[in-house]
C-alpha atoms as a PDB file:
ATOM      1  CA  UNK A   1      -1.543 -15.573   2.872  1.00  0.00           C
ATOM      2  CA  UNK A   2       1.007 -13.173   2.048  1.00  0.00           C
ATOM      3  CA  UNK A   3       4.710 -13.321   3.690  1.00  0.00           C
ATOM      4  CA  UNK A   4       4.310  -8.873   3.785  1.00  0.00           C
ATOM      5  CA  UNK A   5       0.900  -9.523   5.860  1.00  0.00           C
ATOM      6  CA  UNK A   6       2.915 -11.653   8.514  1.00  0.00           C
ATOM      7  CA  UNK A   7       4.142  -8.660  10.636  1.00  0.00           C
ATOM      8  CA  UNK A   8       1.140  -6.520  10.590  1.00  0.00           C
ATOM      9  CA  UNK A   9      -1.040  -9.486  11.686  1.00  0.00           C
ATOM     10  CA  UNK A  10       1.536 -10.527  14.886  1.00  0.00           C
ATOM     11  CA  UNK A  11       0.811  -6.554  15.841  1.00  0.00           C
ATOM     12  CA  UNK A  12      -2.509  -7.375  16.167  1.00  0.00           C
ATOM     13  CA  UNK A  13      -2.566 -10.079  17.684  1.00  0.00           C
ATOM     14  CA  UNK A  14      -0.327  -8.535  19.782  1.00  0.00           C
ATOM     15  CA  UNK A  15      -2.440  -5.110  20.615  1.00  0.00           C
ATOM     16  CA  UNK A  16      -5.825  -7.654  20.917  1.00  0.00           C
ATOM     17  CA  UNK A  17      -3.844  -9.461  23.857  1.00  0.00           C
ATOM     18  CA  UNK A  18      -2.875  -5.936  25.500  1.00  0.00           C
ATOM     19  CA  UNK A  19      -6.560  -4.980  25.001  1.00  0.00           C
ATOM     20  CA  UNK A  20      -8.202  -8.069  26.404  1.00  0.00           C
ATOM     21  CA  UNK A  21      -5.344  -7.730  29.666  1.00  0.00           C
ATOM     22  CA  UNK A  22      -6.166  -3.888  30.280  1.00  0.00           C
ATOM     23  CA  UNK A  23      -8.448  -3.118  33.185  1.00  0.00           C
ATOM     24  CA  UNK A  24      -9.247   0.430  31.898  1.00  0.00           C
ATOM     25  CA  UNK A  25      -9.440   0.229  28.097  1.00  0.00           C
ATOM     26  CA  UNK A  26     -12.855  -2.561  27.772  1.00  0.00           C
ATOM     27  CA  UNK A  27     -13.455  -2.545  31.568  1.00  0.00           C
ATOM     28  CA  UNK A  28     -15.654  -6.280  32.265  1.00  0.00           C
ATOM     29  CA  UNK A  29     -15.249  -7.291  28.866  1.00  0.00           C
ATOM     30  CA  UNK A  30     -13.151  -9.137  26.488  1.00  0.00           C
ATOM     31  CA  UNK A  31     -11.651  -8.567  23.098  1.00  0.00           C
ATOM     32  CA  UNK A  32     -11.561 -11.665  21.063  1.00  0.00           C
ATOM     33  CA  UNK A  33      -9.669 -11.649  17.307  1.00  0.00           C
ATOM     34  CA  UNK A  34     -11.026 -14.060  15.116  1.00  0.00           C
ATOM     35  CA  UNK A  35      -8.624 -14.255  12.446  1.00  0.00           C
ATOM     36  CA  UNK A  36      -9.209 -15.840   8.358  1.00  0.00           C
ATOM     37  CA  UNK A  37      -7.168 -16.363   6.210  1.00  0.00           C
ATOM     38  CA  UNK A  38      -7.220 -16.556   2.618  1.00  0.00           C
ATOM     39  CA  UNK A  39      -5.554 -17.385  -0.996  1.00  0.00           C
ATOM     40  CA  UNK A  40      -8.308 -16.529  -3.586  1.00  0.00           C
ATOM     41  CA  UNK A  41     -11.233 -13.991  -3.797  1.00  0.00           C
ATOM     42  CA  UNK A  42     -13.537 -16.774  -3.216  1.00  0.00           C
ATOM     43  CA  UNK A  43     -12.222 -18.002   0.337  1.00  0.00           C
ATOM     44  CA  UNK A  44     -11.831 -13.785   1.174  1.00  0.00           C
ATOM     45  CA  UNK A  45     -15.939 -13.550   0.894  1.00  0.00           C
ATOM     46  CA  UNK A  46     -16.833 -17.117   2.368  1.00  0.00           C
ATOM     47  CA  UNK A  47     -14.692 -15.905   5.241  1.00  0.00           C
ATOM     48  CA  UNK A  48     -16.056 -11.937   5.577  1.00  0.00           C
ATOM     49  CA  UNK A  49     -19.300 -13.833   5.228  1.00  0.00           C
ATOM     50  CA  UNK A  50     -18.788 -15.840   7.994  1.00  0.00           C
ATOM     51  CA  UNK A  51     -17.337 -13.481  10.356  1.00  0.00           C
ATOM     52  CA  UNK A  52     -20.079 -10.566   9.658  1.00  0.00           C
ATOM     53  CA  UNK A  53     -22.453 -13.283  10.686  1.00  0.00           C
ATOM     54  CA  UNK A  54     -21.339 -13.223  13.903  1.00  0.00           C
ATOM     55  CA  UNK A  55     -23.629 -11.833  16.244  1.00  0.00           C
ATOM     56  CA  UNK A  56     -20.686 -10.649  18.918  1.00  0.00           C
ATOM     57  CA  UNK A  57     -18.819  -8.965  16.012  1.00  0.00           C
ATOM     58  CA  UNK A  58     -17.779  -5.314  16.894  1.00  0.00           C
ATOM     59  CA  UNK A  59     -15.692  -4.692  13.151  1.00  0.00           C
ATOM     60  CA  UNK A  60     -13.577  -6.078  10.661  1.00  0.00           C
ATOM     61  CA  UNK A  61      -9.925  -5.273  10.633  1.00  0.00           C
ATOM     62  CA  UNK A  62      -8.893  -5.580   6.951  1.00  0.00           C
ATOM     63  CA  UNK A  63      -8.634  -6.447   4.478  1.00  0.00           C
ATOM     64  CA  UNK A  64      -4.928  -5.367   3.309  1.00  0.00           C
ATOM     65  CA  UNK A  65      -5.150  -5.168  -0.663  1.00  0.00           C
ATOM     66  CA  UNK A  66      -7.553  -2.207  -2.239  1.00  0.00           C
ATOM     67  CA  UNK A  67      -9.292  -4.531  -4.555  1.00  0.00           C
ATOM     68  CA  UNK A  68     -10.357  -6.836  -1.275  1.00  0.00           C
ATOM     69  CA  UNK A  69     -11.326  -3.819   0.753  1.00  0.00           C
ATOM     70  CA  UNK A  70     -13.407  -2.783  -1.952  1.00  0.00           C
ATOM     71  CA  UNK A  71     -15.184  -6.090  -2.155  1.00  0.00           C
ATOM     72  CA  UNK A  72     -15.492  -6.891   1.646  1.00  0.00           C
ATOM     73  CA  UNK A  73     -16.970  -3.461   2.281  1.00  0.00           C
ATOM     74  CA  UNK A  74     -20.089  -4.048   0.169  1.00  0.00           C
ATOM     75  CA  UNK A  75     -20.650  -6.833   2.521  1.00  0.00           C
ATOM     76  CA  UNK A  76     -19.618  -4.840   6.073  1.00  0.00           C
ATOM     77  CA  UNK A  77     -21.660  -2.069   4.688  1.00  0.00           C
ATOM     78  CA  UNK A  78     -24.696  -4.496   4.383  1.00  0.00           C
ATOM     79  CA  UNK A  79     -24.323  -5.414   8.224  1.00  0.00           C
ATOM     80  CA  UNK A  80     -24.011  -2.054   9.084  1.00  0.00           C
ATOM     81  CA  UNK A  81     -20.507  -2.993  10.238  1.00  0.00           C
ATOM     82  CA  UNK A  82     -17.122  -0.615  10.178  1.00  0.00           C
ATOM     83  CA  UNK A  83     -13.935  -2.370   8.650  1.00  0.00           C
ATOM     84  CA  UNK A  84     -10.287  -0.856   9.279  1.00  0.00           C
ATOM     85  CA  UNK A  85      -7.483  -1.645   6.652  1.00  0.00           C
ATOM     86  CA  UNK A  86      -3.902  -1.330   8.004  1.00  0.00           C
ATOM     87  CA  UNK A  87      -2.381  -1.532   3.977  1.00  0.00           C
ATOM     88  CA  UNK A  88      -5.212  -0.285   1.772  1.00  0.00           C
ATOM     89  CA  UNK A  89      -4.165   3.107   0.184  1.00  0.00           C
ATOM     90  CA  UNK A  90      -5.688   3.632  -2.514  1.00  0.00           C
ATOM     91  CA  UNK A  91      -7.437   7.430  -2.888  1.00  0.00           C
ATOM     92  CA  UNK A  92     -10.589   5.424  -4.335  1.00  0.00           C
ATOM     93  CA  UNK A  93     -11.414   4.162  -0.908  1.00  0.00           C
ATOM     94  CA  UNK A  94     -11.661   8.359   0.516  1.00  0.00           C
ATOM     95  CA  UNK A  95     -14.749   9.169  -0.601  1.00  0.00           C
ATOM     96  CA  UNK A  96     -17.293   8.608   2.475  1.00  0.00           C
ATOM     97  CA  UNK A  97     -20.479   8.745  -0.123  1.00  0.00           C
ATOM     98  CA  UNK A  98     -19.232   5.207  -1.567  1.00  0.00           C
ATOM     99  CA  UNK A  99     -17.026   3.551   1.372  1.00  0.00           C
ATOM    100  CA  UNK A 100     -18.731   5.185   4.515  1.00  0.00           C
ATOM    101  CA  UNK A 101     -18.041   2.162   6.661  1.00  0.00           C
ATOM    102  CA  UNK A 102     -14.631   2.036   5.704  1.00  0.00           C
ATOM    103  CA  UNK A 103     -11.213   3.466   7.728  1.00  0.00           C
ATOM    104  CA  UNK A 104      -7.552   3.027   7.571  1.00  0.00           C
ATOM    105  CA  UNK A 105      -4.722   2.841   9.228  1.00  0.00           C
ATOM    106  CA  UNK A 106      -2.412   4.504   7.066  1.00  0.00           C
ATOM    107  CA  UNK A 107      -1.891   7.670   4.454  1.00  0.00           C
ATOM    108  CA  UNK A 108      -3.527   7.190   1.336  1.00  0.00           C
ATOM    109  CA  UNK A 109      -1.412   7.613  -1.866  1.00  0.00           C
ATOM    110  CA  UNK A 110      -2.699  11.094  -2.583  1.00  0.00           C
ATOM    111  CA  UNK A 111      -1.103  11.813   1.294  1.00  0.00           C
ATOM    112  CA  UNK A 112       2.101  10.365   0.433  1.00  0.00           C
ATOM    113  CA  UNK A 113       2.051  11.320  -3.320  1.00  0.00           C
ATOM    114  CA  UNK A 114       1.748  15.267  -1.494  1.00  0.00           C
ATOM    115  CA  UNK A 115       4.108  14.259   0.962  1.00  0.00           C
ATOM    116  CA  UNK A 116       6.859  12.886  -1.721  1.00  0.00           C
ATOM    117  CA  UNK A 117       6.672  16.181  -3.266  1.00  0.00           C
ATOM    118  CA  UNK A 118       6.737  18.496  -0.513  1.00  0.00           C
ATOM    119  CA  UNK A 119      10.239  15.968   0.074  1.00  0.00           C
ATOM    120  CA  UNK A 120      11.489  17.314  -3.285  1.00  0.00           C
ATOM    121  CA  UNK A 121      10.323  21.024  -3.034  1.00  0.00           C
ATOM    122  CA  UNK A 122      12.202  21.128   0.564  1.00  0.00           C
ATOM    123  CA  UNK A 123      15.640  19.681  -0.825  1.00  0.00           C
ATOM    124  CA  UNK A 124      14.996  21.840  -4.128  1.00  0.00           C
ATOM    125  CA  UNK A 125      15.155  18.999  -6.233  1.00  0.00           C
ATOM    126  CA  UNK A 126      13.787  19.861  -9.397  1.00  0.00           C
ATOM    127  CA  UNK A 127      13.604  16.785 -11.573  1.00  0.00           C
ATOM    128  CA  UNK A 128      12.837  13.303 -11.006  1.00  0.00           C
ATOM    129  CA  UNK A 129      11.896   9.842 -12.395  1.00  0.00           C
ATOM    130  CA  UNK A 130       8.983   7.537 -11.530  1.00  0.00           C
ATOM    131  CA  UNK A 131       9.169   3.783 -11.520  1.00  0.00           C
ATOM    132  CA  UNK A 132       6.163   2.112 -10.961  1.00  0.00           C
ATOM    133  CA  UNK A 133       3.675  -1.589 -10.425  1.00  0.00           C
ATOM    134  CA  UNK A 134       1.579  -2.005 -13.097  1.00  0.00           C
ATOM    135  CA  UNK A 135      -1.447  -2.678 -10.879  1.00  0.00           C
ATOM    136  CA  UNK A 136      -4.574  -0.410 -10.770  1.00  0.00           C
ATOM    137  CA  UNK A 137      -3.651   1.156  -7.662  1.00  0.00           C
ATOM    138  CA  UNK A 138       0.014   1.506  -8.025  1.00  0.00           C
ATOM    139  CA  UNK A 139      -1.286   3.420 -11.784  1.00  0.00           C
ATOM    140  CA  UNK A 140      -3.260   5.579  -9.444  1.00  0.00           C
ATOM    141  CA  UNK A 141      -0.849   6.911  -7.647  1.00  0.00           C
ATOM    142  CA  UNK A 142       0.896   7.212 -10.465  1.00  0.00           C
ATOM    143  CA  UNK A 143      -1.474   9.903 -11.560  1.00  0.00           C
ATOM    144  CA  UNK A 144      -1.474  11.670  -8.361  1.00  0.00           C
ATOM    145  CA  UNK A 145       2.813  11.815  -8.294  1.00  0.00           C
ATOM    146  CA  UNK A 146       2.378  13.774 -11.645  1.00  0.00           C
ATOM    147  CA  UNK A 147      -0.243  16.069 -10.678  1.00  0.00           C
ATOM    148  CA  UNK A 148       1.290  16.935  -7.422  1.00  0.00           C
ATOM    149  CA  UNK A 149       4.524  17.188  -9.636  1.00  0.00           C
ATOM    150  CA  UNK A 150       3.139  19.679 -11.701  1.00  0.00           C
ATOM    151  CA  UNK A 151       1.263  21.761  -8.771  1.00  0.00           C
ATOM    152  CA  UNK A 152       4.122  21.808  -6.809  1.00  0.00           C
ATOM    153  CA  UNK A 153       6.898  22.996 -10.150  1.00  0.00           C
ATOM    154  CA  UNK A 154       8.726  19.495 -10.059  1.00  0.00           C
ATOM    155  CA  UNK A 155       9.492  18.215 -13.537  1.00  0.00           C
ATOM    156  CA  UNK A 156       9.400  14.251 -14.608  1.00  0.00           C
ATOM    157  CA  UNK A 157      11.765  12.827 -16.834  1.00  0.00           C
ATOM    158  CA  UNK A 158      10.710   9.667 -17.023  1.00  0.00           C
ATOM    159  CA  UNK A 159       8.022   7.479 -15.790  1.00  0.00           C
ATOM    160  CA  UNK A 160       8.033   3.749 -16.307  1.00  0.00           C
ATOM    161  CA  UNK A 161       5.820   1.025 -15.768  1.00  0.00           C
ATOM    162  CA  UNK A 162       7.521  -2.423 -14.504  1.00  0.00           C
ATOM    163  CA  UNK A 163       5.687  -5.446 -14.821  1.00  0.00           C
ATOM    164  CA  UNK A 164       3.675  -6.899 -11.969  1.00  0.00           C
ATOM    165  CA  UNK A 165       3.112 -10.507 -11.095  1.00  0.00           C
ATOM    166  CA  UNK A 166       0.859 -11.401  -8.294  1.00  0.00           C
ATOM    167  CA  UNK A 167       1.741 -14.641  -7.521  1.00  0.00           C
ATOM    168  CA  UNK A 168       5.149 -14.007  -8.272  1.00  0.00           C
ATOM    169  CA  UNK A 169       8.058 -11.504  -7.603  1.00  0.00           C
ATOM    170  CA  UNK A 170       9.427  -9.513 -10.380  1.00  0.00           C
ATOM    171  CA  UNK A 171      12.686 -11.256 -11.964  1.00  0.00           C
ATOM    172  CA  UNK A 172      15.980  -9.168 -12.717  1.00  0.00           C
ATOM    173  CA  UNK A 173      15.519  -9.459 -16.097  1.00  0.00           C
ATOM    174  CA  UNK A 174      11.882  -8.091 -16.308  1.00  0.00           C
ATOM    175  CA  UNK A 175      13.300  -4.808 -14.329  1.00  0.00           C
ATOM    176  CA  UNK A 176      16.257  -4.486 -16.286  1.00  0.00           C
ATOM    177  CA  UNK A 177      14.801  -2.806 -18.715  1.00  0.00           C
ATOM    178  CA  UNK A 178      12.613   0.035 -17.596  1.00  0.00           C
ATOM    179  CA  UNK A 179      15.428   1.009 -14.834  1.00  0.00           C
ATOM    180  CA  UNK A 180      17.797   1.134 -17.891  1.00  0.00           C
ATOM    181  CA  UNK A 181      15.663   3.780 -19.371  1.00  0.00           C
ATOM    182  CA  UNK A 182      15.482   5.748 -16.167  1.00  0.00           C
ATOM    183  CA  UNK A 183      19.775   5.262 -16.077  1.00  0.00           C
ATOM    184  CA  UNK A 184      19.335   6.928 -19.562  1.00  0.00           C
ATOM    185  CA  UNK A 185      17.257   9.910 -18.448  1.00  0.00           C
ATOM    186  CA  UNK A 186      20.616  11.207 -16.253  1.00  0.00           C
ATOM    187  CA  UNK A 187      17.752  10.965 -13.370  1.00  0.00           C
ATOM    188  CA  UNK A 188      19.495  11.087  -9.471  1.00  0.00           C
ATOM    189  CA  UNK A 189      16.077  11.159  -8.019  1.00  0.00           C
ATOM    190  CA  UNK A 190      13.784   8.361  -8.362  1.00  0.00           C
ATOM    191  CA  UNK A 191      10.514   7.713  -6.690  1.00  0.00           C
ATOM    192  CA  UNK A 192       9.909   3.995  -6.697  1.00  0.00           C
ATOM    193  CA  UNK A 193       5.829   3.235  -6.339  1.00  0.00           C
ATOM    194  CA  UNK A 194       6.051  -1.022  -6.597  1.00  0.00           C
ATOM    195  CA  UNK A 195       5.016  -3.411  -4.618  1.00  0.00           C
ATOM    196  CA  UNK A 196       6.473  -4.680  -1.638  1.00  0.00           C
ATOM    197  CA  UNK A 197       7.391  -7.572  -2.304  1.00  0.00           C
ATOM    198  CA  UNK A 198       9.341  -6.522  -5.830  1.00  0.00           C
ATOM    199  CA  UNK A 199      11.341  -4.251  -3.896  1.00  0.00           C
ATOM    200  CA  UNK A 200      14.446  -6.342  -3.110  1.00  0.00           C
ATOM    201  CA  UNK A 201      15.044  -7.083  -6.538  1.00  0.00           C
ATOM    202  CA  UNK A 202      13.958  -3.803  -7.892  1.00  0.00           C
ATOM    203  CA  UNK A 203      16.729  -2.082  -5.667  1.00  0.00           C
ATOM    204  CA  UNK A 204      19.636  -4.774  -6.329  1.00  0.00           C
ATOM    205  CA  UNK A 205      19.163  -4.453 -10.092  1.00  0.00           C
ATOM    206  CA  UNK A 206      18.601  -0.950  -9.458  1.00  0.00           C
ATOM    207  CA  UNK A 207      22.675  -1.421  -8.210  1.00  0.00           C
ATOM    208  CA  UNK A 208      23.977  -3.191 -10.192  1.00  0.00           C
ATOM    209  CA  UNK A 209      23.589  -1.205 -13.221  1.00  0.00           C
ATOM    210  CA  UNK A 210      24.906   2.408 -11.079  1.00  0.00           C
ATOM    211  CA  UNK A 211      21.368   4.476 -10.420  1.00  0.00           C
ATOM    212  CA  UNK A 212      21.853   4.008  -6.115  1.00  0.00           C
ATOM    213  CA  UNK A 213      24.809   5.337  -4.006  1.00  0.00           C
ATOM    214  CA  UNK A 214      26.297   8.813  -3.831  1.00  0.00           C
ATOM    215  CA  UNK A 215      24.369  11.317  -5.095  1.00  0.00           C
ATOM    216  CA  UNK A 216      21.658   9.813  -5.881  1.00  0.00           C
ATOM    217  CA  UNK A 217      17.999   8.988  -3.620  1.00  0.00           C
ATOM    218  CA  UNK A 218      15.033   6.915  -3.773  1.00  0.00           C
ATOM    219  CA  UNK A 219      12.083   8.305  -2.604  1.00  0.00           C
ATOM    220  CA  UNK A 220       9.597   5.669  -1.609  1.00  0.00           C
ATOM    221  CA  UNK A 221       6.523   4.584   0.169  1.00  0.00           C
ATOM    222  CA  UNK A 222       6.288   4.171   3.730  1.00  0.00           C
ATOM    223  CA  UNK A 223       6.010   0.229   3.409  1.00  0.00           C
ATOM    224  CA  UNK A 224       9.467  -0.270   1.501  1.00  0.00           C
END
């Protein structure tokens, strides 16, 4: 019950009504979305629980944090069931061996860690500055920014780690601080790795103390 999920889950509802009016895509039969919804890990598996014991159910779609893929998959994988996430991005959930009934819907962060520095090789911009979540998968990529970095010949001059609140956004105050130290590298390219819904505030303090506007770029996720 997150305000970011909103939009992904009217698409889907959305694409389930297209699919359940096309004559040609499930010809005689209809596609019904079941949809649960949930505030703690607890009410995530009572709900996976009670969907996989369906006996009409095709798949789960979901869910849209790492840490819940990872959990509902042991379940899926139990039923023998595949599960597509349209937000999970961590690189942990790639390997087939561990997470063979799991698929996604979008890059992972080694894909848009490579594609963030193929951005900077292309515009020959040497140097840059990381600002990141401090959540594991947001650490993750991370890792994969500055090892791409270094395969690649881009240099980082800073990387900082702002702090992450999950039932909570990030206060101006909190980011202050770490963007500050960026402002002190001289750094006009940043690549911003937080969470979505720390953005707004990230950016506006980000303003206000003159590291956005003319010559200067973000470089950020897709979901910013």
């Amino acid at each position: 019950k997150m305000p970011e999920v909103a939009p992904h889950m009217a698409a889907i509802r959305k694409s389930a009504e297209a699919v359940s009016a096309s004559l040609t895509l499930l010809p005689g039969r209809r596609f019904a979305l079941q949809v649960v919804e949930y505030s703690t890990f607890e009410e995530m598996l009572s709900g996976a629980n009670t969907l996989l014991r369906r006996d009409q159910l095709v798949g789960l779609i979901g869910a849209y944090w790492t840490t819940d893929s990872q959990s509902v998959h042991m379940l899926a994988r139990g039923q023998k069931k595949p599960m597509l996430s349209f937000h999970a991005d961590s690189t942990i959930l790639s390997s087939a061996v561990t997470y063979p009934n799991f698929m996604r819907g979008c890059a992972s962060t080694l894909e848009l860690a490579t594609a963030m520095m193929d951005v900077l090789v292309y515009l020959s911009w040497a140097s840059f500055a990381l600002a990141y979540s401090g959540t594991a998968s947001a650490r993750l990529a991370k890792t994969e920014v500055l090892q791409q970095a270094k395969a690649k010949g881009r240099a980082q001059v800073a990387a900082m780690e702002l702090v992450y609140h999950p039932n909570r956004v990030i206060s101006k105050a909190e980011s202050e601080p770490s963007l500050e130290r960026i402002k002190g590298t001289g750094a006009t390219i940043v690549i911003c790795w937080i969470d979505q819904s720390d953005w707004a505030v990230v950016v506006k303090t980000a303003a206000s103390i003159g590291i956005t506007g003319t010559g200067r770029a973000w470089v950020v996720p897709e979901d910013m």
